[in-house]
Protein backbone atom coordinates (compact mmCIF):
# COMPACT_ATOMS: atom_id res chain seq x y z
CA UNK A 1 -10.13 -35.90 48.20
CA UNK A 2 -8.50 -33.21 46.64
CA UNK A 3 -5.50 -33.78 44.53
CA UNK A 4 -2.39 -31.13 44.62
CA UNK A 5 -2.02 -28.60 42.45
CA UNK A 6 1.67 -29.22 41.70
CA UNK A 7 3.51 -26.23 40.05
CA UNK A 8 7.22 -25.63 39.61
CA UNK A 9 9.41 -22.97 42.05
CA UNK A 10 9.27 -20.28 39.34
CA UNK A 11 5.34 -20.71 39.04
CA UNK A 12 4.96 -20.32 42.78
CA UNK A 13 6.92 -16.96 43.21
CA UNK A 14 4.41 -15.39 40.27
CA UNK A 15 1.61 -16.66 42.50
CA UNK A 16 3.00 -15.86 45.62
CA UNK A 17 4.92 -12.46 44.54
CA UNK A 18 7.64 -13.62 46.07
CA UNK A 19 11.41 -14.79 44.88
CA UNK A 20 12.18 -18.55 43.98
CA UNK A 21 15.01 -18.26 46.82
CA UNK A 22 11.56 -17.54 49.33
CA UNK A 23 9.75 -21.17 47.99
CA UNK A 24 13.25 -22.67 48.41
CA UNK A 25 13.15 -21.41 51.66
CA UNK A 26 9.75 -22.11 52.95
CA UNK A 27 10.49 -25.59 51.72
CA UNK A 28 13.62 -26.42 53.79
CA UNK A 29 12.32 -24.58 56.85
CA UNK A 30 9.27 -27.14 56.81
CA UNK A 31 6.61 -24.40 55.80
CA UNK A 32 5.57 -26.10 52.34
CA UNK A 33 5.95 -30.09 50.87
CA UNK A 34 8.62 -30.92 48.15
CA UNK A 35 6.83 -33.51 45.49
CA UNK A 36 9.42 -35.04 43.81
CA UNK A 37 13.40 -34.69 43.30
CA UNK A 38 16.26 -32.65 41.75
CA UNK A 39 14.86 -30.63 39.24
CA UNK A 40 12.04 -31.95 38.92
CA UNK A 41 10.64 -31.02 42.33
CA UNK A 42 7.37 -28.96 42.83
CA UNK A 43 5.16 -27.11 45.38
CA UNK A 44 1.57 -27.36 45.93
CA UNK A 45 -0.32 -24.24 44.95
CA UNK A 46 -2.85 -25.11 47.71
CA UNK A 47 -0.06 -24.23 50.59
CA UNK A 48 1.01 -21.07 49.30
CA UNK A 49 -0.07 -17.90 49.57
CA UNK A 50 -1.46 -15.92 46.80
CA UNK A 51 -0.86 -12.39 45.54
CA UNK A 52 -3.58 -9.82 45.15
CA UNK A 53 -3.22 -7.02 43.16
CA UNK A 54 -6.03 -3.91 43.33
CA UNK A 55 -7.84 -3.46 40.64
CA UNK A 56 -7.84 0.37 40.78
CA UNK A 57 -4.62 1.02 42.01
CA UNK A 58 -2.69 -1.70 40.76
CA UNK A 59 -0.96 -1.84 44.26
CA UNK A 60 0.23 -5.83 45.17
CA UNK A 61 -0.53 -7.21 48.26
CA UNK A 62 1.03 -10.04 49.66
CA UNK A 63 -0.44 -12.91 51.85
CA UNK A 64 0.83 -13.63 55.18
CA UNK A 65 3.77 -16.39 54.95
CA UNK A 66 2.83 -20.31 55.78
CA UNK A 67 3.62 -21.06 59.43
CA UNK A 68 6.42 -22.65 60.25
CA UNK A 69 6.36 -26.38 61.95
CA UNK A 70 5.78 -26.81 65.60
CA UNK A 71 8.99 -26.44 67.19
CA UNK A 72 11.12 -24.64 64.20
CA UNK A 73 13.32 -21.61 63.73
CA UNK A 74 13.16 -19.54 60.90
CA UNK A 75 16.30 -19.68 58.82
């Protein structure tokens, strides 16, 4: 069994490319797991999905959003 790769909300936006507002997000729509309370919450790196960035162009691309829940709205 693998064990999560727990990283704070700040260290999931670098990996993701995306804003700490978007982890926030994903996480109260349902899309990602909280571990933990408060401040001291974090978000598996093993849910989220990661940046790529070209190697000749330098040009960032984004992976596609984690789905939301059976049954949920987007916020």
């Amino acid at each position: 069994m693998n064990a999560p790769q727990l990283v704070t909300a700040a260290d999931a936006a670098v990996y993701t490319g995306r804003s700490v507002g978007t982890i926030w997000r994903w996480a109260s729509e349902g899309r990602i797991h909280r571990y933990g309370h408060g401040k001291a919450v974090r978000y598996d790196l093993r849910e989220l999905p990661r940046k790529t960035v070209d190697s000749r162009t330098g040009e960032t691309a984004l992976g596609d959003p984690p789905p939301l829940p059976e049954g949920a709205r987007a916020a």
